[in-house]
N, C-alpha and C. Protein backbone atom coordinates (compact mmCIF):
# COMPACT_ATOMS: atom_id res chain seq x y z
N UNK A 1 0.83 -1.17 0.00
CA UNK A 1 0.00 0.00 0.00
C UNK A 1 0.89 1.25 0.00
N UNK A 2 0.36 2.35 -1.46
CA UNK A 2 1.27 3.54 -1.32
C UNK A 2 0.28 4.43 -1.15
N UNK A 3 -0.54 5.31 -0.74
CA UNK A 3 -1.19 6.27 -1.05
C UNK A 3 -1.13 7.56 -0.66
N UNK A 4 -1.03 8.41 -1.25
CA UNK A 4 -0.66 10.01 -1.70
C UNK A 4 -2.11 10.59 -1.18
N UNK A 5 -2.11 11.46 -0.09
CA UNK A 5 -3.35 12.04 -0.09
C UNK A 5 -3.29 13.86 0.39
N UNK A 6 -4.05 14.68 0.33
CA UNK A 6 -4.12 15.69 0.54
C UNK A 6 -4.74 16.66 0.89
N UNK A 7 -4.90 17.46 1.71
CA UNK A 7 -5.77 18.33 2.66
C UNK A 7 -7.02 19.36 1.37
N UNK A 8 -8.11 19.66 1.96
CA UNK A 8 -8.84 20.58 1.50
C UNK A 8 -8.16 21.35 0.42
N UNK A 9 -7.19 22.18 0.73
CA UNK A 9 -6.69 23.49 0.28
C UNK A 9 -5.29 22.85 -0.54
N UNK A 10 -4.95 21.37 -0.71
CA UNK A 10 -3.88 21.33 -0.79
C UNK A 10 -2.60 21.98 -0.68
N UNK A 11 -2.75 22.12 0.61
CA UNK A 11 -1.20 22.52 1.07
C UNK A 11 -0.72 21.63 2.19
N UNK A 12 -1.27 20.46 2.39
CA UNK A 12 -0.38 19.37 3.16
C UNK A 12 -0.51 17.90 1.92
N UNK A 13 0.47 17.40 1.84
CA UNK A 13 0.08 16.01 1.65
C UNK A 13 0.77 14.72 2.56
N UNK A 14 -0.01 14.09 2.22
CA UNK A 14 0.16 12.75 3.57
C UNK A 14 0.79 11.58 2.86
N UNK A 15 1.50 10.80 3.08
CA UNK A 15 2.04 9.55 2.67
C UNK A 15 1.67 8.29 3.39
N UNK A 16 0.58 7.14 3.42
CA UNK A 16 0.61 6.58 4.13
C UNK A 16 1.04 5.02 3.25
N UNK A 17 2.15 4.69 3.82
CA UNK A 17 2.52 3.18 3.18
C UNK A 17 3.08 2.23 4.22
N UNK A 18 2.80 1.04 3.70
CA UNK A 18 3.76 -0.27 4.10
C UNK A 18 5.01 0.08 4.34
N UNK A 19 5.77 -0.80 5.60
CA UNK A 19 7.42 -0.78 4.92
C UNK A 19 7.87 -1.20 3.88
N UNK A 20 7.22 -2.50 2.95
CA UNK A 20 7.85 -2.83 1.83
C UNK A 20 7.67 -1.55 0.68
N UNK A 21 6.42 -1.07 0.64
CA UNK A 21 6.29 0.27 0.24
C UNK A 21 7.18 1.08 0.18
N UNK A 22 7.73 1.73 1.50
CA UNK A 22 8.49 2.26 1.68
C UNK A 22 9.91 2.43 1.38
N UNK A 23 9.80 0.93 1.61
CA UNK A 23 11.49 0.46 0.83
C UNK A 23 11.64 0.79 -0.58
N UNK A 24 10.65 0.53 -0.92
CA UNK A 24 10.30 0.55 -2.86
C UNK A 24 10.62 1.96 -3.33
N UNK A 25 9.80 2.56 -2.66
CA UNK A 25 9.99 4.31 -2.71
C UNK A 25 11.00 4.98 -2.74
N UNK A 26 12.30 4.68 -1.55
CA UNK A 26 13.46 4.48 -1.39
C UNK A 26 14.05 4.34 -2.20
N UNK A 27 14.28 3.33 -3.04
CA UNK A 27 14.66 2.42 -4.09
C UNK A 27 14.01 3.53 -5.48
N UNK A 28 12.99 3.92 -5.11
CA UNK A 28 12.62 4.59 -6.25
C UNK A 28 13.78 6.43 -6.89
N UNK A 29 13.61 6.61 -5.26
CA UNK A 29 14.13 7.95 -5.43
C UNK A 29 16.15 7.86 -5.56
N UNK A 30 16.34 7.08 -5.17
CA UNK A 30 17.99 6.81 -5.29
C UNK A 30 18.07 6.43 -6.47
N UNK A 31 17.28 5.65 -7.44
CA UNK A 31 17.17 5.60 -9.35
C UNK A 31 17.27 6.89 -9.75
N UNK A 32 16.29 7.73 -9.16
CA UNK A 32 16.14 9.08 -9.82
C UNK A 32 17.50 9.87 -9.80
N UNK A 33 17.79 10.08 -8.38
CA UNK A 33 18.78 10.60 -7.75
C UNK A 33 20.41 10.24 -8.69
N UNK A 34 20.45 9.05 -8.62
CA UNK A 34 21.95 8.30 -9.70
C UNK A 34 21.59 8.67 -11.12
N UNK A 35 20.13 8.84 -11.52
CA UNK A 35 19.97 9.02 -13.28
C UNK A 35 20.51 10.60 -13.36
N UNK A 36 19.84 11.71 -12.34
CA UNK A 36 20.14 12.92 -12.53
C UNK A 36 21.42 13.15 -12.12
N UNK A 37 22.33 12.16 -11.34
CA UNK A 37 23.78 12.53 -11.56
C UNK A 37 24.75 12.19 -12.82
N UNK A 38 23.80 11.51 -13.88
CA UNK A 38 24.87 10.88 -14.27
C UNK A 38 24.41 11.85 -15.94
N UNK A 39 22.82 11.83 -15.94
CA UNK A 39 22.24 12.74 -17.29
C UNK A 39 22.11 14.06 -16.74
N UNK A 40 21.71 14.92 -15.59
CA UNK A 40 21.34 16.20 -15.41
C UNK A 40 20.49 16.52 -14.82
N UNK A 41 18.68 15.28 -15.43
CA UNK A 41 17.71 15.25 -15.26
C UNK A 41 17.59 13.72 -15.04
N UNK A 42 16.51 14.11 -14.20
CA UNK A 42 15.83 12.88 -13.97
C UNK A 42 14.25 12.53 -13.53
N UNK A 43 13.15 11.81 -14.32
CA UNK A 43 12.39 11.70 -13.04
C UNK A 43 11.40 10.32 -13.41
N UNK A 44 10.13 10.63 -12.68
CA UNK A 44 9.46 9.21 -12.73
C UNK A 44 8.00 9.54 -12.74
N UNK A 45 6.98 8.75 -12.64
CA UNK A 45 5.77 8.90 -12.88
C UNK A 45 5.39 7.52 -11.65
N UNK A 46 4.22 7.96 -10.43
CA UNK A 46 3.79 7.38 -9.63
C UNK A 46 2.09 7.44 -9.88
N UNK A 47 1.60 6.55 -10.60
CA UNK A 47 -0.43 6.78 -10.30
C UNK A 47 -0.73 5.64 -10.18
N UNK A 48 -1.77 5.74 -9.68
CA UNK A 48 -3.01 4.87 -9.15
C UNK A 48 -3.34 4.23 -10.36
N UNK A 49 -4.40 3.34 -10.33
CA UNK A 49 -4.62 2.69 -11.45
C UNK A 49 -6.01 3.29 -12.20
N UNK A 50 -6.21 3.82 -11.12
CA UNK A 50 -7.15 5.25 -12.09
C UNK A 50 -6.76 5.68 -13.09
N UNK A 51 -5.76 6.17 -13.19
CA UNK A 51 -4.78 6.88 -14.01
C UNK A 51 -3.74 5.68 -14.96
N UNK A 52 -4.18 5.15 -14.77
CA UNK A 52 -3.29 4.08 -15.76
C UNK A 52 -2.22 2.84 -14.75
N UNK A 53 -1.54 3.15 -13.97
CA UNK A 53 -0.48 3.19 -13.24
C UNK A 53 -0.88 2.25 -12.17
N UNK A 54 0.25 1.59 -11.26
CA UNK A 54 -0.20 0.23 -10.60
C UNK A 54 0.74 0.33 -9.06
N UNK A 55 1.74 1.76 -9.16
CA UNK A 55 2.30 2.17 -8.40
C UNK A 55 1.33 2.64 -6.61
N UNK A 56 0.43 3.64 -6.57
CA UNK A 56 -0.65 4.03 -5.92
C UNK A 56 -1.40 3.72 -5.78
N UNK A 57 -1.81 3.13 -4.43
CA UNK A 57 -3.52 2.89 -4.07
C UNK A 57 -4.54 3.87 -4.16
N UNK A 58 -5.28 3.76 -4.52
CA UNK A 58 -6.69 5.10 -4.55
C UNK A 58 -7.34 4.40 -3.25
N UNK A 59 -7.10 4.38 -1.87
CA UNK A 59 -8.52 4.21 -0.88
C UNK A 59 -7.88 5.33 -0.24
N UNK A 60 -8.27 6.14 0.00
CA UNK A 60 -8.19 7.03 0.96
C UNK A 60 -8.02 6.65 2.85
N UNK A 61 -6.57 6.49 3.01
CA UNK A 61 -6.61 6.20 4.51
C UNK A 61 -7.27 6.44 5.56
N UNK A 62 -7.33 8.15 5.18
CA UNK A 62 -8.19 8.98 6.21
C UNK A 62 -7.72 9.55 7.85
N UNK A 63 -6.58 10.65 7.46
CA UNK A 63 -6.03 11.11 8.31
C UNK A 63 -7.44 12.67 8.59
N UNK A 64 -7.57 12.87 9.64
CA UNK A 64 -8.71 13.30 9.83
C UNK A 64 -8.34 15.15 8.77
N UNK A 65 -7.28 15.08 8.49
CA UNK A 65 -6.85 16.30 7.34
C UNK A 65 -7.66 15.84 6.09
N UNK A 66 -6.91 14.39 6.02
CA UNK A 66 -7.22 14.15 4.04
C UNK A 66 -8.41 14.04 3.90
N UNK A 67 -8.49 14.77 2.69
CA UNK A 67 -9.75 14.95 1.80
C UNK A 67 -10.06 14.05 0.06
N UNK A 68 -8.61 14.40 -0.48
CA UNK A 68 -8.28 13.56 -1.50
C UNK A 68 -7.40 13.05 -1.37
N UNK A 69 -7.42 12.12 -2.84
CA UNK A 69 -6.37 10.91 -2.84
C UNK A 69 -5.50 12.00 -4.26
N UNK A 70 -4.15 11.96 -3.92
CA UNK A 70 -3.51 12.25 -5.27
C UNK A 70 -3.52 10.69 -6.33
N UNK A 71 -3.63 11.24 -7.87
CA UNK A 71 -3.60 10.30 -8.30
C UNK A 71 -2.69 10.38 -9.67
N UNK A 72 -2.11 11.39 -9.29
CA UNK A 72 -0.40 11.45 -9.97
C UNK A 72 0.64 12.09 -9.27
N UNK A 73 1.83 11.40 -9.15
CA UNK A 73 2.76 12.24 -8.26
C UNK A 73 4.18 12.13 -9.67
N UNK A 74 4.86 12.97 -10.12
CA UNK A 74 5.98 13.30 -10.82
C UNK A 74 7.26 12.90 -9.59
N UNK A 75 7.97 12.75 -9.68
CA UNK A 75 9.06 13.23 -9.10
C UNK A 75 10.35 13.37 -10.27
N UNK A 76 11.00 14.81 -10.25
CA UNK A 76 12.17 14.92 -10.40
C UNK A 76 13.35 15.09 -9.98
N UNK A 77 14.19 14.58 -10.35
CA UNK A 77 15.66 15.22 -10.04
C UNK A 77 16.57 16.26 -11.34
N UNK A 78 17.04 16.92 -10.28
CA UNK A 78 18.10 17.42 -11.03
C UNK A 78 19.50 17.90 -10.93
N UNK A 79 20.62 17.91 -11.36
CA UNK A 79 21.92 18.17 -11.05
C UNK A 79 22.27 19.56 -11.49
N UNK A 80 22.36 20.25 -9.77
CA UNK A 80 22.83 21.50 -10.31
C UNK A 80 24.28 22.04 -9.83
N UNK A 81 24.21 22.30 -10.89
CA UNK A 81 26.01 22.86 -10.62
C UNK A 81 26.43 24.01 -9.58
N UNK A 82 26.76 24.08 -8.74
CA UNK A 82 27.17 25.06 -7.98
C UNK A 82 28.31 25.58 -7.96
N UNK A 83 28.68 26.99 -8.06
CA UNK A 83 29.67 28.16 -8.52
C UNK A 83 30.14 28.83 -7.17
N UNK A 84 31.16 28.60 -7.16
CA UNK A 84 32.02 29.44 -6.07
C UNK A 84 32.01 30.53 -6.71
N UNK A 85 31.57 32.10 -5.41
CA UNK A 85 31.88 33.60 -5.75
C UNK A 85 32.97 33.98 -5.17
């Protein structure tokens, strides 16, 4: 279980998952993280199966905040160069 959820106003979102979940996620973002060191950019696509995707659960946990379920999450990386002044 991964599910992405988010307050009224969306300005909180909630993560509620499994540890194997978790691990996965992990695993997800250190791919991203090594692709954007090695190309510049990097990223991934997380949805529900609403949306096509097999990554995200759509049940809504129900933290007494969440209202919706996200049912696409992007993540990018990117490598930025930093300049000594």
């Amino acid at each position: 279980m991964l599910t992405l959820e988010k307050d009224e106003k969306a300005e909180q979102v909630f993560i509620h998952a499994s540890p194997e979940k978790l691990r996965w996620l992990a695993s997800r973002l250190e791919a991203i993280a090594a692709q954007a060191e090695k190309s510049g950019n990097a990223h991934d696509h997380l949805m529900t199966e609403d949306w096509g995707g097999h990554e995200l659960t759509n049940e809504l946990i129900g933290n007494p905040e969440s209202r919706e379920i996200i049912n696409h999450l992007v993540i990018y990386g990117h490598k930025i160069e930093t300049t000594g002044i």
